[in-house]
PDB file of N, CA and C in Angstrom:
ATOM      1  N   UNK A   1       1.948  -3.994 -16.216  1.00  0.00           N
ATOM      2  CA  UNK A   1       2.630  -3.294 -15.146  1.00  0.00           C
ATOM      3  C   UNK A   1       1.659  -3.048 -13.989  1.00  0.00           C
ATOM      4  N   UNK A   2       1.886  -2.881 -12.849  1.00  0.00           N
ATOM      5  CA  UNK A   2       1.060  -3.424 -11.624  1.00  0.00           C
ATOM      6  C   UNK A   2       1.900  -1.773 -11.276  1.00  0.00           C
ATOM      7  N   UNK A   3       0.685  -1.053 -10.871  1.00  0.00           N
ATOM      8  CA  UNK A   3       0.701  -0.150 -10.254  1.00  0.00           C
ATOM      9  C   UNK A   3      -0.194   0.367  -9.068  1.00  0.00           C
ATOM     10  N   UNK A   4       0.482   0.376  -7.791  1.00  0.00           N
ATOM     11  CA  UNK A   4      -0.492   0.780  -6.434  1.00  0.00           C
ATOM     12  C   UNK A   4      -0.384   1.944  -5.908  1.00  0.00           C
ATOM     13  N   UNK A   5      -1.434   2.543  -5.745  1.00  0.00           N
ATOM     14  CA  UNK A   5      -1.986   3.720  -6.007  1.00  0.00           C
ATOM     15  C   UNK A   5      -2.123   3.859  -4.433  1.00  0.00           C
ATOM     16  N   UNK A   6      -1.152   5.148  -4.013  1.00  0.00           N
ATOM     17  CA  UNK A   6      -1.365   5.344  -2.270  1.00  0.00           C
ATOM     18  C   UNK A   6      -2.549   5.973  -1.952  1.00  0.00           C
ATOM     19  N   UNK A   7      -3.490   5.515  -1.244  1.00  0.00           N
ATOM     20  CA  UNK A   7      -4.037   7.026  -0.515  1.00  0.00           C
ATOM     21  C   UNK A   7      -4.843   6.653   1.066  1.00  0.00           C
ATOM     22  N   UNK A   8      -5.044   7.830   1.709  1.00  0.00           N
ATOM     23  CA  UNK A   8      -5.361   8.066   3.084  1.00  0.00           C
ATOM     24  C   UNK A   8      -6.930   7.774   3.513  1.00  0.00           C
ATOM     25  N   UNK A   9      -7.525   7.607   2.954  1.00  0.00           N
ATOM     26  CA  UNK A   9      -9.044   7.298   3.284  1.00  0.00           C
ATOM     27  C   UNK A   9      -9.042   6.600   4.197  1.00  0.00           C
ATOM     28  N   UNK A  10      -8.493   5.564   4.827  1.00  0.00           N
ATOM     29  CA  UNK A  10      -8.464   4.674   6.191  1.00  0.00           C
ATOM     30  C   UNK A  10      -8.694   5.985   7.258  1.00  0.00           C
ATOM     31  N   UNK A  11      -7.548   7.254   6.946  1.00  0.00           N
ATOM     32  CA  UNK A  11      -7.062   8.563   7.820  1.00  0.00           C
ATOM     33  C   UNK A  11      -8.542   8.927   7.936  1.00  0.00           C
ATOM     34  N   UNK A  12      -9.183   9.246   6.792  1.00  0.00           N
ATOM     35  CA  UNK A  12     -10.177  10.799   6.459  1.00  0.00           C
ATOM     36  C   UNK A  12     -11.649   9.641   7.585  1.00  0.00           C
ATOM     37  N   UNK A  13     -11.515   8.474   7.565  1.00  0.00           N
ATOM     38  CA  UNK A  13     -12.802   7.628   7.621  1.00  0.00           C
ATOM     39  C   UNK A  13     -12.269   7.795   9.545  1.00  0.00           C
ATOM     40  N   UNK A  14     -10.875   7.228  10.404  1.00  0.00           N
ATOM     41  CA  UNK A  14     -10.274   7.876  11.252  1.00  0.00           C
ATOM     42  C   UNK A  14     -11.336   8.973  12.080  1.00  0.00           C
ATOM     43  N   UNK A  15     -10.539  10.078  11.100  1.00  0.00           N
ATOM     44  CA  UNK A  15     -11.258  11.054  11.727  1.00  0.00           C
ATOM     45  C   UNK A  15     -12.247  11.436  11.788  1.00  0.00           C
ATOM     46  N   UNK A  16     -13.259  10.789  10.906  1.00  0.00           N
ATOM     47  CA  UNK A  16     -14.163  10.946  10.919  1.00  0.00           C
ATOM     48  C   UNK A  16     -15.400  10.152  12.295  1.00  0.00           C
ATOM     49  N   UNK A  17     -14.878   9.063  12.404  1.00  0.00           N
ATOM     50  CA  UNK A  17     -15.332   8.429  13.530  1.00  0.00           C
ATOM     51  C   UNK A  17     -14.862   9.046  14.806  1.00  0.00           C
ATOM     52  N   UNK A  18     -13.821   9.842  15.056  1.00  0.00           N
ATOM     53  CA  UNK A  18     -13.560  10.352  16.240  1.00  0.00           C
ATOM     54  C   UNK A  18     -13.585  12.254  16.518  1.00  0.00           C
ATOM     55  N   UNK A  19     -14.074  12.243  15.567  1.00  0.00           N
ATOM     56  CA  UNK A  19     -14.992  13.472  15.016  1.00  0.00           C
ATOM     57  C   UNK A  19     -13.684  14.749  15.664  1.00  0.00           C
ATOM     58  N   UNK A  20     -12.496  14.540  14.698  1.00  0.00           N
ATOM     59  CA  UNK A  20     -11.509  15.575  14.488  1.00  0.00           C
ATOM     60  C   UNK A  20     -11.704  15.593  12.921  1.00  0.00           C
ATOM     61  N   UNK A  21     -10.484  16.992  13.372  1.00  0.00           N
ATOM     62  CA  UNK A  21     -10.203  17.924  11.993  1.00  0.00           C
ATOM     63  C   UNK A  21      -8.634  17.643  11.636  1.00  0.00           C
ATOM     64  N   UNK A  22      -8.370  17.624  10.570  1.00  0.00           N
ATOM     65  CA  UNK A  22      -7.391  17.702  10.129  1.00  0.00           C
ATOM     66  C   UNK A  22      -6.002  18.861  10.803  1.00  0.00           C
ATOM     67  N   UNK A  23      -6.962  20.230  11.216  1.00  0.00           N
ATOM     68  CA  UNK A  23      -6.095  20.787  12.046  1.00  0.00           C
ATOM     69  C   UNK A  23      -5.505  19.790  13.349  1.00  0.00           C
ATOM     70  N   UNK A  24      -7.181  19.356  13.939  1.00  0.00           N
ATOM     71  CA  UNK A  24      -6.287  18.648  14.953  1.00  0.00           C
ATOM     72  C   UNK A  24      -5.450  17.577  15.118  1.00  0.00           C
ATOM     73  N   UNK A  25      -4.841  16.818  13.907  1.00  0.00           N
ATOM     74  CA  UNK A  25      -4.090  15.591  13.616  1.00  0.00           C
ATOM     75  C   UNK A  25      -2.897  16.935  13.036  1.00  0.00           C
ATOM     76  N   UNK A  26      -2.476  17.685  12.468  1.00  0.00           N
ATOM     77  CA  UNK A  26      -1.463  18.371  12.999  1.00  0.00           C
ATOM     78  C   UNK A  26      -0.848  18.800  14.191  1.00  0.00           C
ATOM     79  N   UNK A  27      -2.171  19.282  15.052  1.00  0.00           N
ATOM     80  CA  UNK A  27      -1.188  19.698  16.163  1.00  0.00           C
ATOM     81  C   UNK A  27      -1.165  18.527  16.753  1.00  0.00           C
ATOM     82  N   UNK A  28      -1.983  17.626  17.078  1.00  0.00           N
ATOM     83  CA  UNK A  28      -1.466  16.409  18.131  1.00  0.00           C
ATOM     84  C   UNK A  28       0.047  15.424  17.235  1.00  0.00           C
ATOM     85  N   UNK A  29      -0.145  15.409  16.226  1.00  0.00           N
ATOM     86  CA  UNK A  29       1.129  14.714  15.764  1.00  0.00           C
ATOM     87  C   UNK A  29       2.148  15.493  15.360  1.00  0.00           C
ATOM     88  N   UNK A  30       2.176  16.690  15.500  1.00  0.00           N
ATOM     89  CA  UNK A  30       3.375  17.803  15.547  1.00  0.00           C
ATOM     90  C   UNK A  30       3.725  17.424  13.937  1.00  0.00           C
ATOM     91  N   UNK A  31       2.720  17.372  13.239  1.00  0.00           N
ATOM     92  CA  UNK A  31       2.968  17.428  11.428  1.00  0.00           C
ATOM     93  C   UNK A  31       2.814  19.147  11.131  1.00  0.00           C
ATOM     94  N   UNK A  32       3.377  19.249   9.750  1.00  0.00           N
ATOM     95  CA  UNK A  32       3.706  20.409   9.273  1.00  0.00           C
ATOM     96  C   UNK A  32       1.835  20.419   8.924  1.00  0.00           C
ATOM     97  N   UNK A  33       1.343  21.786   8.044  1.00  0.00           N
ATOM     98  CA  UNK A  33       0.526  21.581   6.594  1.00  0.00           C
ATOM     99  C   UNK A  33       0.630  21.574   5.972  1.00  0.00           C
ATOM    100  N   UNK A  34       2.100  21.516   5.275  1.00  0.00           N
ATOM    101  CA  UNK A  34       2.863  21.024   4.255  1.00  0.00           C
ATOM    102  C   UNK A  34       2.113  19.109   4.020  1.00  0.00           C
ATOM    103  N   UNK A  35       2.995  18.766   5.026  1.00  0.00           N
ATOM    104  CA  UNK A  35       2.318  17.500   5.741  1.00  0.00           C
ATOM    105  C   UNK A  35       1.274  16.268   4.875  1.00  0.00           C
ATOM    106  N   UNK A  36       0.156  17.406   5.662  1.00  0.00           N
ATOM    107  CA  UNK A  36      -1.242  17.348   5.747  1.00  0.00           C
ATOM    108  C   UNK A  36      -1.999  17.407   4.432  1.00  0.00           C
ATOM    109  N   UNK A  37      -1.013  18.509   3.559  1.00  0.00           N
ATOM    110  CA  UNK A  37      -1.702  18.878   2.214  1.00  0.00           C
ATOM    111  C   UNK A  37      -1.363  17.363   1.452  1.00  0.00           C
ATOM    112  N   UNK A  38       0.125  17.463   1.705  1.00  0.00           N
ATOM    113  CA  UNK A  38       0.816  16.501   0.696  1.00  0.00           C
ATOM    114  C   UNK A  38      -0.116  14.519   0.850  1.00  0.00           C
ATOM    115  N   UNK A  39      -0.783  14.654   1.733  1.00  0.00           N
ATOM    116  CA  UNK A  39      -2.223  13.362   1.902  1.00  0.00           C
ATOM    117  C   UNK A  39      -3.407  13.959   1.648  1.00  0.00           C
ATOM    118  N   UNK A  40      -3.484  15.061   1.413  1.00  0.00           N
ATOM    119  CA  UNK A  40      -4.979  15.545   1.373  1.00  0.00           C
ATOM    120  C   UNK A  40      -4.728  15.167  -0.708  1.00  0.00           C
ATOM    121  N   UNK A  41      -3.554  15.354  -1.123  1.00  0.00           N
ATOM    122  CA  UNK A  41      -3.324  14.738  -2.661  1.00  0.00           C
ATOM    123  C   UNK A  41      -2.727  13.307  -2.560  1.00  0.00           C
ATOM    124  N   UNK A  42      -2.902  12.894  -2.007  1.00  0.00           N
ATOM    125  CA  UNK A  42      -2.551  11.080  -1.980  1.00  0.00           C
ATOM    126  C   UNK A  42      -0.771  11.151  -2.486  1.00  0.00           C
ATOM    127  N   UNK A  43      -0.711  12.277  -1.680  1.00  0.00           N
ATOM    128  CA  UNK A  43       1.117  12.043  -2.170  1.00  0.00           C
ATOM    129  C   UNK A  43       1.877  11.395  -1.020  1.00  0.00           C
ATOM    130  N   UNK A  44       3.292  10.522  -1.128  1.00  0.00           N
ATOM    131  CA  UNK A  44       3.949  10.286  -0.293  1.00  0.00           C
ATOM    132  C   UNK A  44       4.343  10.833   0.948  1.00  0.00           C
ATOM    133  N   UNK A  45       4.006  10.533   2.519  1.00  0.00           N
ATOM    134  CA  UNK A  45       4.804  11.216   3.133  1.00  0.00           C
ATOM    135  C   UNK A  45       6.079  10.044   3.919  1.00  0.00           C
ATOM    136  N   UNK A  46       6.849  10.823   5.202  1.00  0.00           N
ATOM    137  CA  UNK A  46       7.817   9.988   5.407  1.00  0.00           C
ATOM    138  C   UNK A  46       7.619   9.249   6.086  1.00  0.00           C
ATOM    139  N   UNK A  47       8.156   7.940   6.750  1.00  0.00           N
ATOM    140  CA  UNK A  47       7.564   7.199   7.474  1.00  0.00           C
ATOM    141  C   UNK A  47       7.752   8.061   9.458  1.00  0.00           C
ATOM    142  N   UNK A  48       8.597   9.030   9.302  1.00  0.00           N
ATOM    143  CA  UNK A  48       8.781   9.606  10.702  1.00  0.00           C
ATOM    144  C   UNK A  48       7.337  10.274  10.800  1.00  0.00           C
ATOM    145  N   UNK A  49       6.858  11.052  10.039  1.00  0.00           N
ATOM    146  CA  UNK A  49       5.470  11.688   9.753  1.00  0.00           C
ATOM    147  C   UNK A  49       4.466  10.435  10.325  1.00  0.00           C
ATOM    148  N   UNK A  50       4.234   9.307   9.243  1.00  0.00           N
ATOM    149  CA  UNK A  50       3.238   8.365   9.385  1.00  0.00           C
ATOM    150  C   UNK A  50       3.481   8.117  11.457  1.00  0.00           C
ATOM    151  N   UNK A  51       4.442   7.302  12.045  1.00  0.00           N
ATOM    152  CA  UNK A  51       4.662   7.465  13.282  1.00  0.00           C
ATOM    153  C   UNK A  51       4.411   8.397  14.049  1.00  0.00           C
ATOM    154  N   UNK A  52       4.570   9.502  13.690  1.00  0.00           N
ATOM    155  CA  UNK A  52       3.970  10.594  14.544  1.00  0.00           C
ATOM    156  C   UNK A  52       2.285  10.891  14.691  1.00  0.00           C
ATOM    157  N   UNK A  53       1.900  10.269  13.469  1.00  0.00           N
ATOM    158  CA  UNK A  53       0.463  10.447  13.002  1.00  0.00           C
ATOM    159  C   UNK A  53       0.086   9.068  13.973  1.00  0.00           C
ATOM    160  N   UNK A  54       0.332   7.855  13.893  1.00  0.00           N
ATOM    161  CA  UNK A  54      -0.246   6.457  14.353  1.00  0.00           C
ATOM    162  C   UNK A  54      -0.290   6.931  15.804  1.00  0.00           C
ATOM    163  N   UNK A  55       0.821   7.290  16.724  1.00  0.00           N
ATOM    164  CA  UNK A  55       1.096   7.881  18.509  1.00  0.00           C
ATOM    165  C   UNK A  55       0.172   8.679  18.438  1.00  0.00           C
ATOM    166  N   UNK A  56      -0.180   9.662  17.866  1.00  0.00           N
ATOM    167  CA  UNK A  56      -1.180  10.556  17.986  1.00  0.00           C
ATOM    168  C   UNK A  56      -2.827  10.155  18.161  1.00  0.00           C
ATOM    169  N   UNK A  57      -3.053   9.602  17.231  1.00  0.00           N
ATOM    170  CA  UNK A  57      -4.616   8.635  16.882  1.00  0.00           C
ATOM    171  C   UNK A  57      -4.437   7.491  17.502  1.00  0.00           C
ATOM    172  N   UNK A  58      -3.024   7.008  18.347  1.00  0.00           N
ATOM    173  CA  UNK A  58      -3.466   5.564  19.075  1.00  0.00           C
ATOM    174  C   UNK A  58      -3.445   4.510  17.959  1.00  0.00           C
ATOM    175  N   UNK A  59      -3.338   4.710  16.826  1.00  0.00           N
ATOM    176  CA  UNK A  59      -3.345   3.464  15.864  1.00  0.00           C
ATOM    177  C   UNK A  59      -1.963   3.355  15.002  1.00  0.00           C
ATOM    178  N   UNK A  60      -2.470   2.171  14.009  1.00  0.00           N
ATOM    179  CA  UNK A  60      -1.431   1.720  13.218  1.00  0.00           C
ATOM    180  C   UNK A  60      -1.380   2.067  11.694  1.00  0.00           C
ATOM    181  N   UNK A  61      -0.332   1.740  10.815  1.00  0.00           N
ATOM    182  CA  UNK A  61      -0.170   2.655   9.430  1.00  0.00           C
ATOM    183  C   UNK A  61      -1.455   2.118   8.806  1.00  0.00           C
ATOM    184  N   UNK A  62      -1.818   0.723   8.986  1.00  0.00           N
ATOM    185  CA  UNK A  62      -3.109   0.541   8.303  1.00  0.00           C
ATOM    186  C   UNK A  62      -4.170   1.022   8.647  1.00  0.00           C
ATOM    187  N   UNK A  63      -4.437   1.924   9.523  1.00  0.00           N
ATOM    188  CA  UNK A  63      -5.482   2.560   9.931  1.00  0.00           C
ATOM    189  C   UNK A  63      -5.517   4.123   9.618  1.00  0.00           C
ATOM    190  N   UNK A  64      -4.569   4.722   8.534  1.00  0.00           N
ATOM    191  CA  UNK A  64      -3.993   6.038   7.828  1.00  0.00           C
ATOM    192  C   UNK A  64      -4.188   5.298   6.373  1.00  0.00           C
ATOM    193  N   UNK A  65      -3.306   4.696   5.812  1.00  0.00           N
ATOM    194  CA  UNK A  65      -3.188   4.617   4.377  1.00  0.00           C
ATOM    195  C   UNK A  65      -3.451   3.081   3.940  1.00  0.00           C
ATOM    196  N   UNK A  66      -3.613   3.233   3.154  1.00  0.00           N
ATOM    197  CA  UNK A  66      -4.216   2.040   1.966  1.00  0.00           C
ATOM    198  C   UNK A  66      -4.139   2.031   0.608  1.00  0.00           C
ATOM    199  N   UNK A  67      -3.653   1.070  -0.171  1.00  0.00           N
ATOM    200  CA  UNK A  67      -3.138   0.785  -1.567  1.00  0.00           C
ATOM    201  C   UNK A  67      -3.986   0.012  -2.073  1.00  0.00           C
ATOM    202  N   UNK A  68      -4.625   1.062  -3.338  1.00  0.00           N
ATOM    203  CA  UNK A  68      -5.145  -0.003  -4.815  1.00  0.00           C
ATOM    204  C   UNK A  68      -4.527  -0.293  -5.659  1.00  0.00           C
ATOM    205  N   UNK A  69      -4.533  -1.353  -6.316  1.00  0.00           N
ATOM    206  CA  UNK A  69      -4.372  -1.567  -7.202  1.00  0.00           C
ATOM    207  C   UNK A  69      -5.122  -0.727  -8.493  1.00  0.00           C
ATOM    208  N   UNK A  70      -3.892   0.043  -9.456  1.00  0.00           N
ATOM    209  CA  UNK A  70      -4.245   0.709 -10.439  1.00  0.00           C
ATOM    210  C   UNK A  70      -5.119  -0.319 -11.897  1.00  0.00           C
ATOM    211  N   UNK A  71      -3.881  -1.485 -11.965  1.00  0.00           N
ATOM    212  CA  UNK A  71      -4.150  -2.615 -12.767  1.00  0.00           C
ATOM    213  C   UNK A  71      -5.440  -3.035 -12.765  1.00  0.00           C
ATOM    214  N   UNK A  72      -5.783  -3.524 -11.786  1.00  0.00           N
ATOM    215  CA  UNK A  72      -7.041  -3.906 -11.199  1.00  0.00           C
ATOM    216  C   UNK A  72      -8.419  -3.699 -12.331  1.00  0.00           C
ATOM    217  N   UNK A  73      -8.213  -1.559 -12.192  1.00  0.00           N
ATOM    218  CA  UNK A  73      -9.016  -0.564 -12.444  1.00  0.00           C
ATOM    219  C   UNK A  73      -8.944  -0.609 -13.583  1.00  0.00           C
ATOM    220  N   UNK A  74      -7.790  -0.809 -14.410  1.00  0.00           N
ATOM    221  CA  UNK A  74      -7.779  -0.495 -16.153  1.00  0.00           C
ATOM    222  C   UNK A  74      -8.391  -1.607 -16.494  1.00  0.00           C
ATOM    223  N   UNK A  75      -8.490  -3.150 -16.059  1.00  0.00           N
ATOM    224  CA  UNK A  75      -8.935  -4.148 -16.855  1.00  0.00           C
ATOM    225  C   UNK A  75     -10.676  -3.932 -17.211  1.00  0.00           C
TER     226      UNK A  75
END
């Protein structure tokens, strides 16, 4: 079974090069911290969220999130 594993590190690496905070990718993308938490745990958000996040930072979904392969990891 092939399982891909979401998470935001493209985001955290992001902000890190343009030397914001997580507060400030809320207020510029008008996200909750509901939001914010729910990627700070590699959980799903919606794709209206992700869009609001890409307009904000000027970029694209591949430059927020990225998928491993779980499979990969167990072999």
């Amino acid at each position: 079974m092939d399982i891909m594993a979401l998470n935001y590190k493209p985001l955290w690496i992001q902000l890190a090069k343009k030397g914001l905070k997580k507060t400030d990718v809320i207020a510029m993308a008008g996200i909750t911290t509901n939001v914010m938490a729910q990627m700070g745990k590699d959980k799903p958000i919606t794709f209206k969220n992700l869009e609001r996040i890409c307009k904000a930072l000027t970029c694209t979904p591949n430059d927020i999130i990225s998928f491993e392969d779980e499979f990969e990891r167990e072999i």
